[in-house]
C-alpha atoms as a PDB file:
ATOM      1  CA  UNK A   1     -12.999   1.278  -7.253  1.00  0.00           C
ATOM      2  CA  UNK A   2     -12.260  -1.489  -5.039  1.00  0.00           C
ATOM      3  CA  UNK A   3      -8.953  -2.374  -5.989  1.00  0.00           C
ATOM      4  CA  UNK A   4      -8.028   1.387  -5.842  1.00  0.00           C
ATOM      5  CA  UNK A   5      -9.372   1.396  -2.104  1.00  0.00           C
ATOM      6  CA  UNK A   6      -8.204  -1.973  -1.398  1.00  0.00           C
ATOM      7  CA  UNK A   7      -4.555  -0.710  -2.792  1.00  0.00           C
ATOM      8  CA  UNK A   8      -4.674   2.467  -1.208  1.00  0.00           C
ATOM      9  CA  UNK A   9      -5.605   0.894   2.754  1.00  0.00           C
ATOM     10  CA  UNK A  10      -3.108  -1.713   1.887  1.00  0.00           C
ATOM     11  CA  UNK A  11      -0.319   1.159   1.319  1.00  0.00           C
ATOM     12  CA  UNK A  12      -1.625   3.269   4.533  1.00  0.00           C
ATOM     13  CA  UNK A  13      -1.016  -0.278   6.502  1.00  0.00           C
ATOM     14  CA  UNK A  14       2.782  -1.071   5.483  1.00  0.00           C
ATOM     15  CA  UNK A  15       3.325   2.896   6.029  1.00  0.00           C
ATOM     16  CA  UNK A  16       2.627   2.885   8.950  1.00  0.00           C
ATOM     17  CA  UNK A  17       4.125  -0.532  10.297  1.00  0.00           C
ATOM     18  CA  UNK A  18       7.181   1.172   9.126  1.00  0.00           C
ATOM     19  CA  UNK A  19       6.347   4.487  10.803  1.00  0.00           C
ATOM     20  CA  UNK A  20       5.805   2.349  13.903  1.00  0.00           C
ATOM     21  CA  UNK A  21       9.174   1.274  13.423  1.00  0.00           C
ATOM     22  CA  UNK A  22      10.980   4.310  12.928  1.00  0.00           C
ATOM     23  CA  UNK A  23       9.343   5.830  16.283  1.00  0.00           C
ATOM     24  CA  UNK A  24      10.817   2.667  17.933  1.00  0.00           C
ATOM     25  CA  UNK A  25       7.148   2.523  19.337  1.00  0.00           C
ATOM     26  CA  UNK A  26       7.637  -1.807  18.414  1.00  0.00           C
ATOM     27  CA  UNK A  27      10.965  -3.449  17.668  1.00  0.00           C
ATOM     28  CA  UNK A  28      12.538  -3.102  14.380  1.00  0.00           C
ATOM     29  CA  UNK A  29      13.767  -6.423  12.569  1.00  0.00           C
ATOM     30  CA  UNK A  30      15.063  -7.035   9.130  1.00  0.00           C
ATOM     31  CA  UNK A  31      11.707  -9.556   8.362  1.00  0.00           C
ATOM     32  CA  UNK A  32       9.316  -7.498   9.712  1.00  0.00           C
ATOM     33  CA  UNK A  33      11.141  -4.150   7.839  1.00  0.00           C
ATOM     34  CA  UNK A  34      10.915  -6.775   4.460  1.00  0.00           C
ATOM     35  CA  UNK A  35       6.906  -7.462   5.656  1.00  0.00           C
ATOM     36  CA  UNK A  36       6.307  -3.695   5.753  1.00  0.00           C
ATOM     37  CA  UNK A  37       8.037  -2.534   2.270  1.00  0.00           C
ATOM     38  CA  UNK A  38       6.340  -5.301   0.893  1.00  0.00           C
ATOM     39  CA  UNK A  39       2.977  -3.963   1.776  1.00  0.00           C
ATOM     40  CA  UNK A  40       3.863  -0.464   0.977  1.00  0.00           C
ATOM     41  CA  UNK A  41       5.371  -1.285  -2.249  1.00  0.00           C
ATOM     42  CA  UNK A  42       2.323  -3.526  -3.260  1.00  0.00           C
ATOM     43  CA  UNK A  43      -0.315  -1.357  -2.243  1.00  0.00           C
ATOM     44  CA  UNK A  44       0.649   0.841  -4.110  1.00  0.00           C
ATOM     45  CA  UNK A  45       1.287  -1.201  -7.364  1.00  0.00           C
ATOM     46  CA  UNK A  46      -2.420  -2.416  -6.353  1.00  0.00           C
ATOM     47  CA  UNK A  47      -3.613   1.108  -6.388  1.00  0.00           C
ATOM     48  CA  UNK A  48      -2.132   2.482  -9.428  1.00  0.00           C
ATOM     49  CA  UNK A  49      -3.508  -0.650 -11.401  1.00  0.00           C
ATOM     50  CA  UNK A  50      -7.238   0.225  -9.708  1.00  0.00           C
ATOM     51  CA  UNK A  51      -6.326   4.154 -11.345  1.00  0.00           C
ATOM     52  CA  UNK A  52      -5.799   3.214 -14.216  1.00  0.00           C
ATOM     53  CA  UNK A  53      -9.419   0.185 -14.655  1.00  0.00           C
ATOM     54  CA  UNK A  54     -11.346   3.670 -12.781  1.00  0.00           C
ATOM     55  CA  UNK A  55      -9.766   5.851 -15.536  1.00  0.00           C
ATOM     56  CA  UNK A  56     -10.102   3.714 -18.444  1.00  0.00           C
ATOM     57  CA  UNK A  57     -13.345   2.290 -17.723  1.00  0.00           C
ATOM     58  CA  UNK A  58     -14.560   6.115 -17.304  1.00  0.00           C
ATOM     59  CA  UNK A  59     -13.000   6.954 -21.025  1.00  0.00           C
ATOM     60  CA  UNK A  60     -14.781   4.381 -22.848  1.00  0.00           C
ATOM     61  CA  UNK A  61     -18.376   6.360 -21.339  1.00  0.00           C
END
């Protein structure tokens, strides 16, 4: 359960640095754009292994 959470607040965070960049409400740069897909993309990776330990772990009950 805590790698799903710890995926899933990981995600919410590069979202939204890239939401924050789109709005133009801080500066957009090429590392910081590479920071924030990086977080998005391994959040979620992150999350969808913590998925599948919660779902597997509940089909051997």
């Amino acid at each position: 359960m805590r790698l799903l959470l710890g995926g899933l607040v990981s995600m919410l965070a590069g979202l939204a640095l890239l939401l924050a960049q789109v709005s133009r409400a801080i500066e957009p740069g090429l590392a910081l754009s590479l920071i924030a897909y990086a977080a998005a993309f391994g959040g979620t990776v992150v999350a969808i292994a913590g998925l599948i330990q919660l779902l597997s772990v509940r089909r051997m009950d």
